[in-house]
C-alpha atoms as a PDB file:
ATOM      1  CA  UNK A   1      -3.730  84.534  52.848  1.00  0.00           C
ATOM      2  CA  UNK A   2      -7.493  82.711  53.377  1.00  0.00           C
ATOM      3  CA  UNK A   3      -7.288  79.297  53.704  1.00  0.00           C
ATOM      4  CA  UNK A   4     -10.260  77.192  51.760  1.00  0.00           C
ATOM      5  CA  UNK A   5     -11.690  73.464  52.634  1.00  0.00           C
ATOM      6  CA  UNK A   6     -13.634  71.850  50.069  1.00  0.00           C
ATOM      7  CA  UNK A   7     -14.890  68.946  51.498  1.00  0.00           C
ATOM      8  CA  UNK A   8     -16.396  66.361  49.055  1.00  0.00           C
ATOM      9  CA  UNK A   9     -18.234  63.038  48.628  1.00  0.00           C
ATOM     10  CA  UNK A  10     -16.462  59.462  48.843  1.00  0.00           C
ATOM     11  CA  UNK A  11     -19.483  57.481  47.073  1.00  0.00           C
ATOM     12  CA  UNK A  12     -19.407  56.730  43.423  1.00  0.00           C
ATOM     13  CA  UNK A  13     -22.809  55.123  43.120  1.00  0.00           C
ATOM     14  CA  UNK A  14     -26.338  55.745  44.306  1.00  0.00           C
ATOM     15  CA  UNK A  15     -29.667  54.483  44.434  1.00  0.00           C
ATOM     16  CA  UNK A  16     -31.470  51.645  43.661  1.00  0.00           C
ATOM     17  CA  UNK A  17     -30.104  51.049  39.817  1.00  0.00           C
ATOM     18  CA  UNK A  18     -26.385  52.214  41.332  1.00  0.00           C
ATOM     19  CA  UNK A  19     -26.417  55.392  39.297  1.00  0.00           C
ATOM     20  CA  UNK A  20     -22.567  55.970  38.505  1.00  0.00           C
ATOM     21  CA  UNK A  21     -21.778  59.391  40.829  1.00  0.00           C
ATOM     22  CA  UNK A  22     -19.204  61.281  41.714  1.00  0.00           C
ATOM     23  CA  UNK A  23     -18.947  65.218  42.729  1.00  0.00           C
ATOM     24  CA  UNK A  24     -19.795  67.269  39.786  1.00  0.00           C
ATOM     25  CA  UNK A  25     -16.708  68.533  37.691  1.00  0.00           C
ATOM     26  CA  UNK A  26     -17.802  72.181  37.559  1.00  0.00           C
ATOM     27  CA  UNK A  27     -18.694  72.349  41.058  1.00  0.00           C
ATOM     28  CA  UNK A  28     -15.822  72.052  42.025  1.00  0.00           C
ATOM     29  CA  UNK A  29     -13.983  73.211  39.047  1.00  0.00           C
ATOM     30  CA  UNK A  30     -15.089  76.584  38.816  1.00  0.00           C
ATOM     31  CA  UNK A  31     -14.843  77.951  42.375  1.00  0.00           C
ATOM     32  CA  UNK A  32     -11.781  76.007  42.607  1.00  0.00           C
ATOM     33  CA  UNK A  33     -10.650  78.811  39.689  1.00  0.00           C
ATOM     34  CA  UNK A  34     -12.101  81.601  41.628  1.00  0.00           C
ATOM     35  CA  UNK A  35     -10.517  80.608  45.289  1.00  0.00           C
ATOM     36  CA  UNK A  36      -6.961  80.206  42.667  1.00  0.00           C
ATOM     37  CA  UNK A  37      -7.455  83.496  41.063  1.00  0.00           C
ATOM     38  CA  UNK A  38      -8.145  85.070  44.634  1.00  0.00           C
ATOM     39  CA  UNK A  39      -4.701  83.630  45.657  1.00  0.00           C
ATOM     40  CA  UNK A  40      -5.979  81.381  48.481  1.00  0.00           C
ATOM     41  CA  UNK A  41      -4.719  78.328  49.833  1.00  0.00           C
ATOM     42  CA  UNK A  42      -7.304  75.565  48.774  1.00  0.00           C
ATOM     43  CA  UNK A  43      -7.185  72.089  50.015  1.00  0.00           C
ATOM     44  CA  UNK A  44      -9.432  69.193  49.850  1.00  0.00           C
ATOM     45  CA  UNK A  45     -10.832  66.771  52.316  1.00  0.00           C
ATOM     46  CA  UNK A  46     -13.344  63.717  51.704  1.00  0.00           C
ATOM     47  CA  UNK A  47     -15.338  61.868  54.456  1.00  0.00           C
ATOM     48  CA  UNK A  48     -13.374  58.290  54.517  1.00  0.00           C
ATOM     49  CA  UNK A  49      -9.873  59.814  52.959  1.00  0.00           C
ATOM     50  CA  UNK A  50     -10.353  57.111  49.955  1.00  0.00           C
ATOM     51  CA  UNK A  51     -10.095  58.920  46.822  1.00  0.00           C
ATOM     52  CA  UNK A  52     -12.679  60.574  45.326  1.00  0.00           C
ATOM     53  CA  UNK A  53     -14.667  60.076  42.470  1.00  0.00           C
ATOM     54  CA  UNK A  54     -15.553  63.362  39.572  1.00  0.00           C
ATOM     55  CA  UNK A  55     -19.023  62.847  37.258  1.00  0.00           C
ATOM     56  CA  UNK A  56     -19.561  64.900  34.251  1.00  0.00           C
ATOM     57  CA  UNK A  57     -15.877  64.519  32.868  1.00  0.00           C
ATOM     58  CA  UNK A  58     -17.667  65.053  29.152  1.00  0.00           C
ATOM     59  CA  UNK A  59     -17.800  68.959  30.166  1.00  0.00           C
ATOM     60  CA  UNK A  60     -14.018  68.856  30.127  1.00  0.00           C
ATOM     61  CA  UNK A  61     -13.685  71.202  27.386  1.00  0.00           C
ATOM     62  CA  UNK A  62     -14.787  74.148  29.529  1.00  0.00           C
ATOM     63  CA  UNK A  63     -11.665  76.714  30.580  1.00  0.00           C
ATOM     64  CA  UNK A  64     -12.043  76.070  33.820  1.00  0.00           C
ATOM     65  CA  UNK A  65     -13.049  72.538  34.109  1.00  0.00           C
ATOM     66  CA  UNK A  66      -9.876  71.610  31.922  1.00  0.00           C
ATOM     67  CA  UNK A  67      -7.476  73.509  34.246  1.00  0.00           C
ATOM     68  CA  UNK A  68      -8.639  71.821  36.451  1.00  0.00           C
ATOM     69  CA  UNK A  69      -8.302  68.314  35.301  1.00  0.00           C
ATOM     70  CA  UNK A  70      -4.506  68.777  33.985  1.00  0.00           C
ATOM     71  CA  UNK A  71      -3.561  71.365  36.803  1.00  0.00           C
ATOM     72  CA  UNK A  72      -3.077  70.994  40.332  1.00  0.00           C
ATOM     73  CA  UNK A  73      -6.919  70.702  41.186  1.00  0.00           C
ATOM     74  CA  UNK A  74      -7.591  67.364  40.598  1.00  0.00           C
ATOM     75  CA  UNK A  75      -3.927  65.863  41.973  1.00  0.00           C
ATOM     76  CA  UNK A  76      -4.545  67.620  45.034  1.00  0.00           C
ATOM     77  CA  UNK A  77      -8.820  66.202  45.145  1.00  0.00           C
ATOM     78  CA  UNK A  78      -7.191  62.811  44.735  1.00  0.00           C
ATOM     79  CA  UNK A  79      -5.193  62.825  47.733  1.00  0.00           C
ATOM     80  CA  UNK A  80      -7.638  64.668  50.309  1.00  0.00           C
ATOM     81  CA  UNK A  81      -7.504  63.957  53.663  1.00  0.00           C
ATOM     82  CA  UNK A  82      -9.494  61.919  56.004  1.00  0.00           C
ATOM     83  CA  UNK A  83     -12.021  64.815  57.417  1.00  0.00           C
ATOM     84  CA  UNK A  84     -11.549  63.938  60.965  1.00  0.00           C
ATOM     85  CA  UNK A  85      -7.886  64.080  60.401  1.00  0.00           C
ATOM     86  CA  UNK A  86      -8.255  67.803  60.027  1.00  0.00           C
ATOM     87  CA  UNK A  87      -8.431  70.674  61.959  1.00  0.00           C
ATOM     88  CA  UNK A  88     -11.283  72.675  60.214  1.00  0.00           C
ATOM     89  CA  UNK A  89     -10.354  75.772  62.601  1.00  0.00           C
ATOM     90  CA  UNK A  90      -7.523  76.487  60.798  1.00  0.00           C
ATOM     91  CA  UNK A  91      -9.470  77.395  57.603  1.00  0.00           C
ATOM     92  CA  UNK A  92     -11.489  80.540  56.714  1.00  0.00           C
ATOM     93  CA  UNK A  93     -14.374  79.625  54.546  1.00  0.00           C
ATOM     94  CA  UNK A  94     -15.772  75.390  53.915  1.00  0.00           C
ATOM     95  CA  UNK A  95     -17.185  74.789  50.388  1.00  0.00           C
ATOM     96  CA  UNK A  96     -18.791  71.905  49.172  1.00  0.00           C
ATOM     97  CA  UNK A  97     -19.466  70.816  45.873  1.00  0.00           C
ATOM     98  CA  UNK A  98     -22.188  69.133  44.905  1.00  0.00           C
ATOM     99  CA  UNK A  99     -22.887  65.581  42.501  1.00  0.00           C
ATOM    100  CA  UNK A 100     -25.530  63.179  43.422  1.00  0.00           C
ATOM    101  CA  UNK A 101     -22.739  62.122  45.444  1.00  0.00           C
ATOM    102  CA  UNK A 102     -23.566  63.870  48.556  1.00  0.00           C
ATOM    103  CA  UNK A 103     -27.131  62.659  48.676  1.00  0.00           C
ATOM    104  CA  UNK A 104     -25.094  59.531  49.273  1.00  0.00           C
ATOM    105  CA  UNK A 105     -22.513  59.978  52.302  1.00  0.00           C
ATOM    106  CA  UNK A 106     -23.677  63.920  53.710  1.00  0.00           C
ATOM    107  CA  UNK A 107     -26.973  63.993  54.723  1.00  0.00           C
ATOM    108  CA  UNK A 108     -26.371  62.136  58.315  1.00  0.00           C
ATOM    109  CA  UNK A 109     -22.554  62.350  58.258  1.00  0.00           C
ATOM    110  CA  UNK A 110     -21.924  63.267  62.551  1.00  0.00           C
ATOM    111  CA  UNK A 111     -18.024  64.605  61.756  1.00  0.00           C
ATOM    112  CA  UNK A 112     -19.742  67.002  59.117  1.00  0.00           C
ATOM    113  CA  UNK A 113     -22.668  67.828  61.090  1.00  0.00           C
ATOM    114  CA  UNK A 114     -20.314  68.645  63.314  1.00  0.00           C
ATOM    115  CA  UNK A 115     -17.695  70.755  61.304  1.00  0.00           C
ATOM    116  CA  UNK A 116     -20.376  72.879  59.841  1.00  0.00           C
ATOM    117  CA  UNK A 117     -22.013  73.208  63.242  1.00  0.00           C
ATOM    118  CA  UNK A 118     -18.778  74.421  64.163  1.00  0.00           C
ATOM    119  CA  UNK A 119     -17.657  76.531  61.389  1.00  0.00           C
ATOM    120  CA  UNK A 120     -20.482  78.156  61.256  1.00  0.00           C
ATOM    121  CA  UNK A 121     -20.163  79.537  64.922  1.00  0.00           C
ATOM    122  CA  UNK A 122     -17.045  80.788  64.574  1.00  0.00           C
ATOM    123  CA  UNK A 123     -18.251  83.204  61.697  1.00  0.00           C
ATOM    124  CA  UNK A 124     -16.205  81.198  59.551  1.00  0.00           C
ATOM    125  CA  UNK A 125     -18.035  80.973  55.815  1.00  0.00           C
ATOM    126  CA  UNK A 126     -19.720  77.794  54.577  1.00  0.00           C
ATOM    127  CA  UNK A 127     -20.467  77.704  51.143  1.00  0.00           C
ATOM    128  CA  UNK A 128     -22.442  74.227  49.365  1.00  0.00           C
ATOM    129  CA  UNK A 129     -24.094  74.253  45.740  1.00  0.00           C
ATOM    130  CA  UNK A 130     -26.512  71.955  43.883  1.00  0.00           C
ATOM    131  CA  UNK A 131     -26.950  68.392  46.076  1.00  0.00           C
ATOM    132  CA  UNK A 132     -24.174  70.254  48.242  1.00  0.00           C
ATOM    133  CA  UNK A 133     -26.303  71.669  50.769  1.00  0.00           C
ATOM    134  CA  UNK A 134     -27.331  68.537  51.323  1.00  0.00           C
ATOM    135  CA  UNK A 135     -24.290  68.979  53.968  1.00  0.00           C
ATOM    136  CA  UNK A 136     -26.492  71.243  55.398  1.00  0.00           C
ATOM    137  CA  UNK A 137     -29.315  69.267  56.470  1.00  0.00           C
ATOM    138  CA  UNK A 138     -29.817  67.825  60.083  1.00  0.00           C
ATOM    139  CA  UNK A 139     -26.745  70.476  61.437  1.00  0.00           C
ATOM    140  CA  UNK A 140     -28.245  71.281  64.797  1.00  0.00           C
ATOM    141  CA  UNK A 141     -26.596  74.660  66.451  1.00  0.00           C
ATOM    142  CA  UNK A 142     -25.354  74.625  70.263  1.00  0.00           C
ATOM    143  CA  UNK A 143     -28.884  76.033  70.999  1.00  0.00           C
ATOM    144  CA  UNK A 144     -30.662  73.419  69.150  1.00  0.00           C
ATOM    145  CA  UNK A 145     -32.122  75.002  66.540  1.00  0.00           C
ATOM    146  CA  UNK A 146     -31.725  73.353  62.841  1.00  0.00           C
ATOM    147  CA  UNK A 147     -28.997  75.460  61.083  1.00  0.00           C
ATOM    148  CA  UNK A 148     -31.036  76.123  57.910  1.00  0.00           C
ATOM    149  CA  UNK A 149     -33.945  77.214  59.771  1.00  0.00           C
ATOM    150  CA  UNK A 150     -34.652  80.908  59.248  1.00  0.00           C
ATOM    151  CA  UNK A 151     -32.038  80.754  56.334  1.00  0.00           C
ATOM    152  CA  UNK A 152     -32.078  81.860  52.853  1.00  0.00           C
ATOM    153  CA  UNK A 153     -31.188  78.515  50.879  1.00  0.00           C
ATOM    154  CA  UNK A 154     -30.908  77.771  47.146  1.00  0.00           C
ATOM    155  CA  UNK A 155     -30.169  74.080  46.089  1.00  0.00           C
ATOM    156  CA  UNK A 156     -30.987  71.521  43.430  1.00  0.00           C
ATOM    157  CA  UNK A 157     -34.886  71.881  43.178  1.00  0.00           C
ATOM    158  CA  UNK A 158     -37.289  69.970  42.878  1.00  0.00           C
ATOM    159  CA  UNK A 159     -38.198  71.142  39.154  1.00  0.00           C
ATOM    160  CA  UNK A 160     -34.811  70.126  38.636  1.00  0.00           C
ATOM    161  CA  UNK A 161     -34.415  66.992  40.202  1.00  0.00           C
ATOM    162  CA  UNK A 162     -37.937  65.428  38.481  1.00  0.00           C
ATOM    163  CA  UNK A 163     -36.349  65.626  35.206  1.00  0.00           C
ATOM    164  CA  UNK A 164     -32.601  64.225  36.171  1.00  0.00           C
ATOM    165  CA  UNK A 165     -32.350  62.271  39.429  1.00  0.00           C
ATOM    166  CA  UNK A 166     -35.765  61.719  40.749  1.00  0.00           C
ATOM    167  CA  UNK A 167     -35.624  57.491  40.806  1.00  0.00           C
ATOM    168  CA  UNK A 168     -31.893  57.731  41.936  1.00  0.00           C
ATOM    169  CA  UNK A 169     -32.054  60.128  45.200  1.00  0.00           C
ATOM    170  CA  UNK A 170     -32.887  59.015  48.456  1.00  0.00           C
ATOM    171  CA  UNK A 171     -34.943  62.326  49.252  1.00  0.00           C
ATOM    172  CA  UNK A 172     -35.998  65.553  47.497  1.00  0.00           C
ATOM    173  CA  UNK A 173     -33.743  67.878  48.720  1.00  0.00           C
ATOM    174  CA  UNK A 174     -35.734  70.505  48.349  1.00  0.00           C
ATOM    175  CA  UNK A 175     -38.315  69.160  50.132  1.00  0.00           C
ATOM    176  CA  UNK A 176     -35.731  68.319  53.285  1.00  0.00           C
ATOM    177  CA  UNK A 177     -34.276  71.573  53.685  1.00  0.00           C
ATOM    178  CA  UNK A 178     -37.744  73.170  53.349  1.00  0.00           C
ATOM    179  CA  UNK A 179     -39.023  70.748  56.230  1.00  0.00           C
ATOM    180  CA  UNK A 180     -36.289  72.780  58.411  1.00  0.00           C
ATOM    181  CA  UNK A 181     -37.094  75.967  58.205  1.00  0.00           C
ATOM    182  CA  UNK A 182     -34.829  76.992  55.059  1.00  0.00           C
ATOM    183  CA  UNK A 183     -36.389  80.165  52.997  1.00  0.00           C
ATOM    184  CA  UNK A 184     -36.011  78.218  49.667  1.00  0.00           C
ATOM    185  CA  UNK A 185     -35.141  80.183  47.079  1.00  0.00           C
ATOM    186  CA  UNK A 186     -35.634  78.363  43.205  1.00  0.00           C
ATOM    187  CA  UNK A 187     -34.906  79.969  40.052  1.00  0.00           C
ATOM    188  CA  UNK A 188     -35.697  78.452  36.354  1.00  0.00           C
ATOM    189  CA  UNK A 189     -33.777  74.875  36.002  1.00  0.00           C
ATOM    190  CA  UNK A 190     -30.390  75.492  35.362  1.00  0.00           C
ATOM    191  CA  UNK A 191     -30.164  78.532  35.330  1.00  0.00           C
ATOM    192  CA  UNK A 192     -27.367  80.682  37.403  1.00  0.00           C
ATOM    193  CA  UNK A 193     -28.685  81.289  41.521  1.00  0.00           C
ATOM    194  CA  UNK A 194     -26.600  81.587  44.638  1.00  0.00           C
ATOM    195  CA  UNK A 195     -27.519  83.794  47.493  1.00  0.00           C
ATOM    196  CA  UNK A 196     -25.627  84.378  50.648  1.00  0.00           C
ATOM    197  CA  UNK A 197     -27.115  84.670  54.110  1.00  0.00           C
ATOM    198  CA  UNK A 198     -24.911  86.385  56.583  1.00  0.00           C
ATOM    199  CA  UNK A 199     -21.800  83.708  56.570  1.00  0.00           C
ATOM    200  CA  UNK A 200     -23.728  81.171  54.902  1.00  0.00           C
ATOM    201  CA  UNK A 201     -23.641  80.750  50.695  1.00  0.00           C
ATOM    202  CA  UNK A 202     -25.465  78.260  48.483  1.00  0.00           C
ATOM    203  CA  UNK A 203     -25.552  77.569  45.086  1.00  0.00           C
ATOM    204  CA  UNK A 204     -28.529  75.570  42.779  1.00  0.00           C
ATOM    205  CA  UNK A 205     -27.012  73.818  40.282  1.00  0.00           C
ATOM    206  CA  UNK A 206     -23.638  73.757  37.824  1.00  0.00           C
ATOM    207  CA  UNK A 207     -24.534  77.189  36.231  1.00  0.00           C
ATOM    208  CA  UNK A 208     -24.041  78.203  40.434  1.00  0.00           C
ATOM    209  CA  UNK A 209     -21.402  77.420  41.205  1.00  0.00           C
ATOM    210  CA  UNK A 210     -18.770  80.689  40.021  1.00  0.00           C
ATOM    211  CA  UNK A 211     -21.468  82.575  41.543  1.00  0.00           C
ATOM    212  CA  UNK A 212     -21.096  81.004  45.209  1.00  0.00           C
ATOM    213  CA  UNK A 213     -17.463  81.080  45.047  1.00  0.00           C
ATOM    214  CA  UNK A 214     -17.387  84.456  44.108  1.00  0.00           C
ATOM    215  CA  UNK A 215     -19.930  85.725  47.278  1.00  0.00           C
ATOM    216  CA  UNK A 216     -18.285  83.536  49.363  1.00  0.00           C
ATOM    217  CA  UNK A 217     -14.884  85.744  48.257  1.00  0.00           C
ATOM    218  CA  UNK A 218     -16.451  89.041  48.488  1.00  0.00           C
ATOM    219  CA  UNK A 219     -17.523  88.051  52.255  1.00  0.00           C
ATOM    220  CA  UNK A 220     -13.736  86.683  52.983  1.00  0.00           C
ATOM    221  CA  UNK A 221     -12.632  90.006  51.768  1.00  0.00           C
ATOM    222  CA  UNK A 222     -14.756  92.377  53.128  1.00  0.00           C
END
């Protein structure tokens, strides 16, 4: 059996008008349902161990977004572990899920830098969509080199982010991942794009997010 991490956000507010935040139900939601349906064991951890916060709870009516909610999904989110309280080797594939959250909390984080630096190396898979890749940024390699440098990446674009987030976000993350080598790959707003790039998957919005879950699967399997 594969063991999943997701490893999400602690912050529940960001920028300068404290924007209400939270990781974003069906980005975590929907490859929650995929890892489930693939029979894997999936647990969650957060950066600080508090618990968790979940934004968009008005798409609650999707399928998988409601099992989710009243299944074991969410009970086990609430009570994830304290990431340093975890040993990451012991799991097969990282995902995280993205929210404004992240923009919060992930972009400088040293004990995720440091468990996707690691991950990664191991030829373990490491899987982020929308602001998730934001996890992504500032990972430096044993050799130095920025982790998304050289990479195909898909995230949250900028298109995106002028129309939703743009006075709330610390950075563009586009922009950020671009400035470190990432081969940025954007699609229309909203619309479904993940791409994986030898043990690394990422998603660029909601519509995503069954779509990394799924390649990150088919690379556990093969």
């Amino acid at each position: 059996m594969k063991n999943v991490l997701i490893i999400v956000s602690n912050a529940n507010g960001i920028g300068p008008n404290n924007r209400r935040t939270g990781t974003f139900l069906p980005e975590v939601a929907h490859p929650y349902a995929e890892f489930d349906k693939a029979n894997y064991q999936i647990d969650f951890a957060s950066l600080t161990g508090d618990t968790p916060y979940l934004d968009a709870l008005n798409l609650a009516d999707d399928p998988d977004n409601l099992a989710f909610l009243t299944g074991k999904g969410w009970e086990s989110m609430q009570k994830a572990v304290k990431l340093s309280d975890i040993d990451v080797s012991a799991y097969d594939a990282i995902f995280i899920p993205g929210g404004l959250a992240p923009m919060v909390d992930m972009p400088e984080n040293p004990q995720l830098k440091q468990v996707i630096k690691e991950t990664y190396e191991r030829n373990a898979v490491v899987g982020a969509v929308c602001h998730g890749p934001v996890s992504l940024l500032n990972v430096k390699l044993s050799d130095g080199t920025y982790l998304v440098n050289g990479k195909n990446i898909a995230s949250f674009t900028s298109e995106e982010e002028d129309k939703y987030a743009k006075a709330d976000v610390p950075f563009d993350l586009q922009t950020a991942l671009t400035r470190q080598g990432a081969i940025f790959h954007a699609a229309a707003p909203w619309s479904a794009n993940s791409i994986a790039d030898g043990n690394i998957v990422t998603g660029q919005n909601p519509a995503s997010a069954k779509g990394v879950a799924e390649k990150m699967i088919a690379i556990l399997e093969a």
